[in-house]
Protein backbone atom coordinates (compact mmCIF):
# COMPACT_ATOMS: atom_id res chain seq x y z
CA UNK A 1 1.43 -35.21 -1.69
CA UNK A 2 -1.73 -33.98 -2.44
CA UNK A 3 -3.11 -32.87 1.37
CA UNK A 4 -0.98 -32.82 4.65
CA UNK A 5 -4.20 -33.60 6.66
CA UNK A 6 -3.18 -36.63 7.78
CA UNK A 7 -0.31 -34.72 10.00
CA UNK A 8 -3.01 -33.24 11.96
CA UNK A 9 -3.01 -32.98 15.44
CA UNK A 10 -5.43 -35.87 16.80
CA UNK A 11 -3.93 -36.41 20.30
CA UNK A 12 -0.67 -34.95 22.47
CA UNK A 13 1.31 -38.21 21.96
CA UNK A 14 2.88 -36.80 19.48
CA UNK A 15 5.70 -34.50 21.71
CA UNK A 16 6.92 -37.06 23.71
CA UNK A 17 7.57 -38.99 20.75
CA UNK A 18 9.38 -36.11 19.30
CA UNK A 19 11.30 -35.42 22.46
CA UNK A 20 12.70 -38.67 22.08
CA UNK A 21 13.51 -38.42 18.81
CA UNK A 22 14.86 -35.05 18.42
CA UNK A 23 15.89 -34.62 22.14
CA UNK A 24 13.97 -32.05 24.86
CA UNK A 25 16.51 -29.24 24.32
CA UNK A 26 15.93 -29.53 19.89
CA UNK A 27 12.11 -29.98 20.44
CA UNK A 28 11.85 -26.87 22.53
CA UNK A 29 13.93 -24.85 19.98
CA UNK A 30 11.93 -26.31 16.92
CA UNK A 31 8.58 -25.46 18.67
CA UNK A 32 9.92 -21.68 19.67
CA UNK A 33 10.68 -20.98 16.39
CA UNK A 34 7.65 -21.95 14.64
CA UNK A 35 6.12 -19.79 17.24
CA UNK A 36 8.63 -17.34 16.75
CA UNK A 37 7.55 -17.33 12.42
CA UNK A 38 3.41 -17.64 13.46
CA UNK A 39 4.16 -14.77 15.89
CA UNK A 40 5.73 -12.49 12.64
CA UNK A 41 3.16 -13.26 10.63
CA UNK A 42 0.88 -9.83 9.50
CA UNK A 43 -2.76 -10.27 9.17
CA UNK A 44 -3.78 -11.47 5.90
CA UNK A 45 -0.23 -12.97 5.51
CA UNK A 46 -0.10 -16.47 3.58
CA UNK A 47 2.76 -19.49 4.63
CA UNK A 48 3.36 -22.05 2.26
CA UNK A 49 4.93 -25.61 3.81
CA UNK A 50 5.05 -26.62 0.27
CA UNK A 51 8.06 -23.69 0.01
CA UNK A 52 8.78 -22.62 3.45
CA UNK A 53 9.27 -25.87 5.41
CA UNK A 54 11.59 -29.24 4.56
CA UNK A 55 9.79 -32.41 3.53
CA UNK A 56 10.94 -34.27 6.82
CA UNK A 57 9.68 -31.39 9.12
CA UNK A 58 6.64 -30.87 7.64
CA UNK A 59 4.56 -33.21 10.14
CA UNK A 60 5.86 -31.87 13.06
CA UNK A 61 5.40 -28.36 11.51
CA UNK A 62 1.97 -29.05 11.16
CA UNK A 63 1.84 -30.59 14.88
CA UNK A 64 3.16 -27.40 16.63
CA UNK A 65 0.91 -25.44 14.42
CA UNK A 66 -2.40 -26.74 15.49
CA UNK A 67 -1.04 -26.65 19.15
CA UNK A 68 -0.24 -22.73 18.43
CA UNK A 69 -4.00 -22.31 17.50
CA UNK A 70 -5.18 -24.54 20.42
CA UNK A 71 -3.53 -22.43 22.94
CA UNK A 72 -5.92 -19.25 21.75
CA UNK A 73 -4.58 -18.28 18.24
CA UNK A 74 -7.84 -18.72 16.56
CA UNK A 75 -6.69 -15.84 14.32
CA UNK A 76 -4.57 -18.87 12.39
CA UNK A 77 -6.09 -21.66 10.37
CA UNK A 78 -4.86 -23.92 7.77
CA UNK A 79 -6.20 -23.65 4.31
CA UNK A 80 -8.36 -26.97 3.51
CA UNK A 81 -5.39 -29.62 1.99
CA UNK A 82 -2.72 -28.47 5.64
CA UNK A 83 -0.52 -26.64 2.88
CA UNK A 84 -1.21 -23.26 3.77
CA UNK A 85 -1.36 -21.45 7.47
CA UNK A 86 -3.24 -18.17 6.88
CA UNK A 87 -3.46 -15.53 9.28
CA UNK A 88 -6.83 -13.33 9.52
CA UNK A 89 -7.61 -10.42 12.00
CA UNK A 90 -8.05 -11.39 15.26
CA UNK A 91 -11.68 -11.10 16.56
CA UNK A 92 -12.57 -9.13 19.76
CA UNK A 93 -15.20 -8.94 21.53
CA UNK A 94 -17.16 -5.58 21.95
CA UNK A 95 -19.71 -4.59 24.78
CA UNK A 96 -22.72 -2.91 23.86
CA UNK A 97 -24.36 -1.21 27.18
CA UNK A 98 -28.03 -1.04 27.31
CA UNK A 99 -29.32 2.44 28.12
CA UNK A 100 -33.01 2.06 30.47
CA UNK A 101 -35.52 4.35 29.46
CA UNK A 102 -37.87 3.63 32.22
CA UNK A 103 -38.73 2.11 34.92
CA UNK A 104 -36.94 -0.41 37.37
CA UNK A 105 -33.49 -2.20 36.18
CA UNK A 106 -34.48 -5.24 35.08
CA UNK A 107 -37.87 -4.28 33.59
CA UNK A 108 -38.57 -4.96 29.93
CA UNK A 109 -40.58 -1.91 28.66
CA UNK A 110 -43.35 -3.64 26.94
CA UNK A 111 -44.89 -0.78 24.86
């Protein structure tokens, strides 16, 4: 196959589907261990589905996946073909004060 994009996450249909499938107590397992791998996973680290995951889990691989980033993990992507999840430094947010030179907070100085 050349791209997994078609396994995508496009709606939340998707785990009810597999809980009936796999059963709720599977599901949960399957989805804490992906977590469990994503969680391992060292900045700049690389995860191939092509090598890493079997053929008839690789759509709900992908599923849980795009989930993981959805719930805040936006230091995980997929590379462009869904065959790769990468993992780059997570960004944070820094605070720069502003120091007032003069006159009332608030004031632009307009020299």
């Amino acid at each position: 196959m050349d791209s997994y994009a078609a396994y995508r996450l496009t709606d939340w249909d998707w785990i009810s589907r597999y809980k009936d499938k796999m059963g709720a107590d599977q599901f949960r397992d399957y989805v804490n261990s992906v977590y469990s791998e994503l969680m391992k996973m060292k900045v700049g680290g690389v995860f191939s589905l092509d090598s890493e995951v079997r053929e008839e889990n690789k759509e709900l691989f992908i599923k849980i996946v795009c989930m993981f980033i959805q719930e805040g993990n936006s230091d995980y992507d997929f590379s462009s073909d869904y065959k790769k999840v990468r993992r780059h430094e997570k960004a944070t947010l820094v605070r720069k004060s502003r120091k007032v030179t003069e006159g009332e907070p608030g004031e632009k100085n307009l020299e």
